[in-house]
Protein backbone atom coordinates (compact mmCIF):
# COMPACT_ATOMS: atom_id res chain seq x y z
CA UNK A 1 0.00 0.00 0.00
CA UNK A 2 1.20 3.29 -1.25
CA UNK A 3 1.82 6.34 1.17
CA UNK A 4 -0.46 9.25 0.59
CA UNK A 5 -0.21 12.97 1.69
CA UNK A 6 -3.18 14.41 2.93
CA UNK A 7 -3.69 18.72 3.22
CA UNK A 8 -6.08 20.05 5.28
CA UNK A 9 -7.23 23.51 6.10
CA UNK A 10 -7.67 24.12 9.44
CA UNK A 11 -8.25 26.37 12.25
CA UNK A 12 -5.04 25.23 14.56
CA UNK A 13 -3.24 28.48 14.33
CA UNK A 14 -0.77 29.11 17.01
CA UNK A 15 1.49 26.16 19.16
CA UNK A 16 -1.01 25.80 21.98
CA UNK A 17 -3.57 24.54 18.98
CA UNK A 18 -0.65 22.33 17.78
CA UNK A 19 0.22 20.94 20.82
CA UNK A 20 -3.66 20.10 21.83
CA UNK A 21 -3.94 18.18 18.54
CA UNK A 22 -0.48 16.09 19.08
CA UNK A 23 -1.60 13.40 21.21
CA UNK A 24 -4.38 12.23 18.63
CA UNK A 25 -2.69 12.08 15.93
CA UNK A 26 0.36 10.95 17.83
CA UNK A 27 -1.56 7.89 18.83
CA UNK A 28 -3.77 7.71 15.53
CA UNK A 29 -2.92 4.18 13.44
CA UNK A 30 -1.71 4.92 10.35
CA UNK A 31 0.06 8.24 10.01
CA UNK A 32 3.07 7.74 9.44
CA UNK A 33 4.44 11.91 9.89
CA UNK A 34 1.90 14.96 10.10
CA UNK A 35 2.69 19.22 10.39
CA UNK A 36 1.11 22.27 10.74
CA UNK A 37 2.35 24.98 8.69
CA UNK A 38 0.50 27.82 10.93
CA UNK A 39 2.46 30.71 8.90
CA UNK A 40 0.38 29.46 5.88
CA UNK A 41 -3.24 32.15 5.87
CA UNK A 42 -5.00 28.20 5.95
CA UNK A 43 -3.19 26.66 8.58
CA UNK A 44 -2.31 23.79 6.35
CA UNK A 45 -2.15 20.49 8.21
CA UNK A 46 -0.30 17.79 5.97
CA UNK A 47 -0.54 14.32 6.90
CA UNK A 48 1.63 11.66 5.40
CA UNK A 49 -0.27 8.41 5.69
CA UNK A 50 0.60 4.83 6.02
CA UNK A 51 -3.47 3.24 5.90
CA UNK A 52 -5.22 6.42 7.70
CA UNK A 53 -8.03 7.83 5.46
CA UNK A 54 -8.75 11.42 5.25
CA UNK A 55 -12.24 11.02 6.75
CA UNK A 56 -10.53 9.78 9.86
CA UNK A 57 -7.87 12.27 9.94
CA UNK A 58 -10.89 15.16 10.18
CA UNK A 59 -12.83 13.41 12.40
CA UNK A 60 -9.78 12.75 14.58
CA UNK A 61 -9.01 17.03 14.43
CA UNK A 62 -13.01 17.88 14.84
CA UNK A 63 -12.76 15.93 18.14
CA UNK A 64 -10.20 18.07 19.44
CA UNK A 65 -12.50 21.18 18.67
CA UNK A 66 -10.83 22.38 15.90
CA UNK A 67 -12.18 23.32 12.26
CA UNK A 68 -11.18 21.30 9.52
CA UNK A 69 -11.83 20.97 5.87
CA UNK A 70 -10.04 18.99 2.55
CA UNK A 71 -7.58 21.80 1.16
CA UNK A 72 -8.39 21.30 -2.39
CA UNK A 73 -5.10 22.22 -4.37
C-alpha cells in the first residue's frame, strides 16, 4: 500500500492549537508523519499516511475542537 499525503485547512493556528492536537494524531494508526504549517493564511495540516483515510484524519481534528476541511489544491 502506497503512502499518501493528505492537506487540510484548518483552524489550529498558534502552538497551543498544535500541541492540543499532538496526542491524537500521535496515537492515531496509520500516520506515518503529520505538520502544521500555521504561517500558511490556511493553517495547512499535511498528513503523510501509512493506511489512515482522510475522513478519519478530520474526524480525529473535529474531536479536538478544531475546524477542519479537505484543502483542495
Amino acid at each position: 500500500m502506497e503512502d499518501k499525503n493528505f492537506q487540510f485547512k484548518t483552524n489550529i493556528n498558534c502552538g497551543g492549537c498544535v500541541a492540543k492536537v499532538t496526542p491524537f494524531l500521535n496515537d492515531a494508526e496509520g500516520v506515518c508523519h503529520w505538520e502544521v504549517d500555521t504561517t500558511n493564511k490556511d493553517k495547512v495540516l499535511t498528513v503523510k499516511s501509512e493506511g489512515i483515510t482522510e475522513q478519519e484524519v478530520m474526524e480525529i481534528i473535529q474531536k479536538t475542537g478544531f475546524k477542519i476541511e479537505p484543502l483542495n489544491a
